[in-house]
Protein backbone atom coordinates (compact mmCIF):
# COMPACT_ATOMS: atom_id res chain seq x y z
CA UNK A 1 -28.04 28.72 122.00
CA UNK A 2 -30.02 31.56 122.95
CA UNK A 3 -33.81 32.56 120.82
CA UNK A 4 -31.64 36.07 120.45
CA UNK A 5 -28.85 34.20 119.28
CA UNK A 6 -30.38 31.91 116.71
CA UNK A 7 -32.67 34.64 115.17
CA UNK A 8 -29.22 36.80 114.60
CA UNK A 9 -27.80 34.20 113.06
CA UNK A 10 -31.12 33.50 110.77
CA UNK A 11 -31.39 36.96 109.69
CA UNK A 12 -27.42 37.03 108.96
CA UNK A 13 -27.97 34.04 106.33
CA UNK A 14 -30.44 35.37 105.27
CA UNK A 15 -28.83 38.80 104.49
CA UNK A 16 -26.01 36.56 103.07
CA UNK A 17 -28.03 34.50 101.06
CA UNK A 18 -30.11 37.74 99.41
CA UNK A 19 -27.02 40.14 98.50
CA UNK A 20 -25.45 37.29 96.64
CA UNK A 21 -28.52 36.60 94.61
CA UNK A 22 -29.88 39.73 94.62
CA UNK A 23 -26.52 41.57 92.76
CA UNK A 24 -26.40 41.46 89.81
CA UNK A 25 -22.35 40.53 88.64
CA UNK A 26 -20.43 43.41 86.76
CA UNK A 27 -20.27 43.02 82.77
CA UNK A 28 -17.87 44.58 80.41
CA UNK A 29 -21.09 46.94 79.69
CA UNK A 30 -20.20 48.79 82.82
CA UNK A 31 -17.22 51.02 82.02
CA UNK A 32 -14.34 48.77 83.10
CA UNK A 33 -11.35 50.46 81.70
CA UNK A 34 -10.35 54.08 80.70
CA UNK A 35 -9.73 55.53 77.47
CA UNK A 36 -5.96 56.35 78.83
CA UNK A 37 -5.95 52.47 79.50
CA UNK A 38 -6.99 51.58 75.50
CA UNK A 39 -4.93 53.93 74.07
CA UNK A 40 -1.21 52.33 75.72
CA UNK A 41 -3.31 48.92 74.40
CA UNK A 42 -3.63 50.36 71.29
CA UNK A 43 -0.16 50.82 70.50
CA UNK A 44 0.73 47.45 72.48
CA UNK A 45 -1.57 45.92 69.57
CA UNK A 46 -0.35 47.83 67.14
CA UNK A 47 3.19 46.38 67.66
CA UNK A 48 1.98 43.19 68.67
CA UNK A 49 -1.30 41.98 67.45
CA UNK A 50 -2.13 43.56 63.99
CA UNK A 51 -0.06 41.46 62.45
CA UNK A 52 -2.41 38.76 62.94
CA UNK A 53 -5.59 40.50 64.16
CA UNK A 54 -7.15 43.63 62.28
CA UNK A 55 -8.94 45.99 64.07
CA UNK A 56 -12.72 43.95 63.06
CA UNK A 57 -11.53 40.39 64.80
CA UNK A 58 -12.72 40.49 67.86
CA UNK A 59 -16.44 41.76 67.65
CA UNK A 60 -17.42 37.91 66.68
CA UNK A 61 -14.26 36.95 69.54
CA UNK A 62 -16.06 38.71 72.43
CA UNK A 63 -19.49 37.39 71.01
CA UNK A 64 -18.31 33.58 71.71
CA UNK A 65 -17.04 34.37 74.81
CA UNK A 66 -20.51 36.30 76.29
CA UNK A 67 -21.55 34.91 79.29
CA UNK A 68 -18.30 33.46 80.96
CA UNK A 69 -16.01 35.31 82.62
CA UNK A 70 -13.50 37.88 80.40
CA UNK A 71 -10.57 35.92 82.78
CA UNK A 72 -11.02 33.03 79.97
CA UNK A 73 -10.18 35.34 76.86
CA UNK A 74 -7.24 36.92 79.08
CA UNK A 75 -5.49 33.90 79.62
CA UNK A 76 -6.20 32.70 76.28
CA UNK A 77 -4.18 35.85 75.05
CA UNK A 78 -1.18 35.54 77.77
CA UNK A 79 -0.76 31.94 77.12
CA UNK A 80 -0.87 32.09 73.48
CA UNK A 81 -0.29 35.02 71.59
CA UNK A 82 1.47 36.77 70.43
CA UNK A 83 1.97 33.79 68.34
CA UNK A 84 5.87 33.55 67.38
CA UNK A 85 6.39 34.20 71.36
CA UNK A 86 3.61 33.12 73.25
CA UNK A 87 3.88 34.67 77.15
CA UNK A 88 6.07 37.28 75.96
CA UNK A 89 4.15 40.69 76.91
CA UNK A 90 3.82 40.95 81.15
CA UNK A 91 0.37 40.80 82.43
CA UNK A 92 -0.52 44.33 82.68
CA UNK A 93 -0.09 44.75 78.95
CA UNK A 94 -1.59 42.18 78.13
CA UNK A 95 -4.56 43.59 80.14
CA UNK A 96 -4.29 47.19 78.04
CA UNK A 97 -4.76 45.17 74.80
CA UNK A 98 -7.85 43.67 76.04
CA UNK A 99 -8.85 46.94 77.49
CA UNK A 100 -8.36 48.12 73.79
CA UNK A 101 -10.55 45.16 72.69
CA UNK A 102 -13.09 46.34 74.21
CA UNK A 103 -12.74 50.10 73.25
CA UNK A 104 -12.50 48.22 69.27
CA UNK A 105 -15.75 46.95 70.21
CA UNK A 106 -17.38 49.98 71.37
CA UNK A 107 -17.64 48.81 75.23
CA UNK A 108 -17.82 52.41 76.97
CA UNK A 109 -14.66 53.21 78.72
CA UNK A 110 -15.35 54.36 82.78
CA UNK A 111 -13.45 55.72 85.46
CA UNK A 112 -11.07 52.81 86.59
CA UNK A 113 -8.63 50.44 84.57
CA UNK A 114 -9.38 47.28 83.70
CA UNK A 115 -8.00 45.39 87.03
CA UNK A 116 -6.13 41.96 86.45
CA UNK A 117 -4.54 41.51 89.92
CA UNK A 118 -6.46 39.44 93.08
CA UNK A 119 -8.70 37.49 90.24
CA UNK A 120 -10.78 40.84 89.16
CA UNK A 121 -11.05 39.35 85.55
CA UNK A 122 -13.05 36.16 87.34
CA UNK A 123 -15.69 38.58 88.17
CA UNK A 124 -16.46 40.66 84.96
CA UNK A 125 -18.58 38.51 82.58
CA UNK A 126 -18.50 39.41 78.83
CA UNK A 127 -22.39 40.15 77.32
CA UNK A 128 -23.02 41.86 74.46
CA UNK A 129 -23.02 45.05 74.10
CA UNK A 130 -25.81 47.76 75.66
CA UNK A 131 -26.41 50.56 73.21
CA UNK A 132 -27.53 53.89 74.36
């Protein structure tokens, strides 16, 4: 291997090694759904969740759940609720409630809907909320 060669290839891990510890991971503090997104969740919930779940529930849910990843409260929610039919809503609705959630919880809305396809919900950790 070439001096050329091996210093690319040092300078590539390198560049590797400092993006991935230099960014920082998205949070649900950084606008992750839209307001058009919580409102459809709001009337999912509505129909679906109130039952069970008034509108002050899930301040102290999101707080155990800061630091992992929001994919463990979302398939929590598809794989048990609602409770008398478990699985029942598809996952894109299921992804509007939470999306509602979060606008419950004061998260501010952004620009894009909160994504559940291709493992998106992996990446987005829960933290507490940032107020202005």
């Amino acid at each position: 291997m070439t001096t050329k060669l091996k210093q690319f290839g040092a300078i590539f891990l390198f560049l590797a090694v400092w993006t991935s510890v230099s960014s920082e991971p998205r949070t649900v503090n950084d606008g992750v759904y839209t307001e058009e997104q919580a409102e459809i969740g709001e009337v999912l919930y509505t129909q679906h969740c109130i039952l069970c779940h008034d509108k002050k529930y899930f301040r102290p849910v999101l707080k155990r759940w800061e630091g992992q990843p929001i994919n463990v409260l979302f398939t929590v929610m598809s794989a048990s609720m609602p409770e008398n039919n478990p699985g029942f809503l598809s996952e894109k609705e299921y992804v509007d409630i939470l999306a509602y959630v979060l606008s419950l919880s004061r998260y501010a809305p952004g620009d894009t809907e909160l994504d559940y396809k291709d493992g998106a919900l992996n990446d987005l950790i829960v933290e507490a909320r940032k107020r202005n």
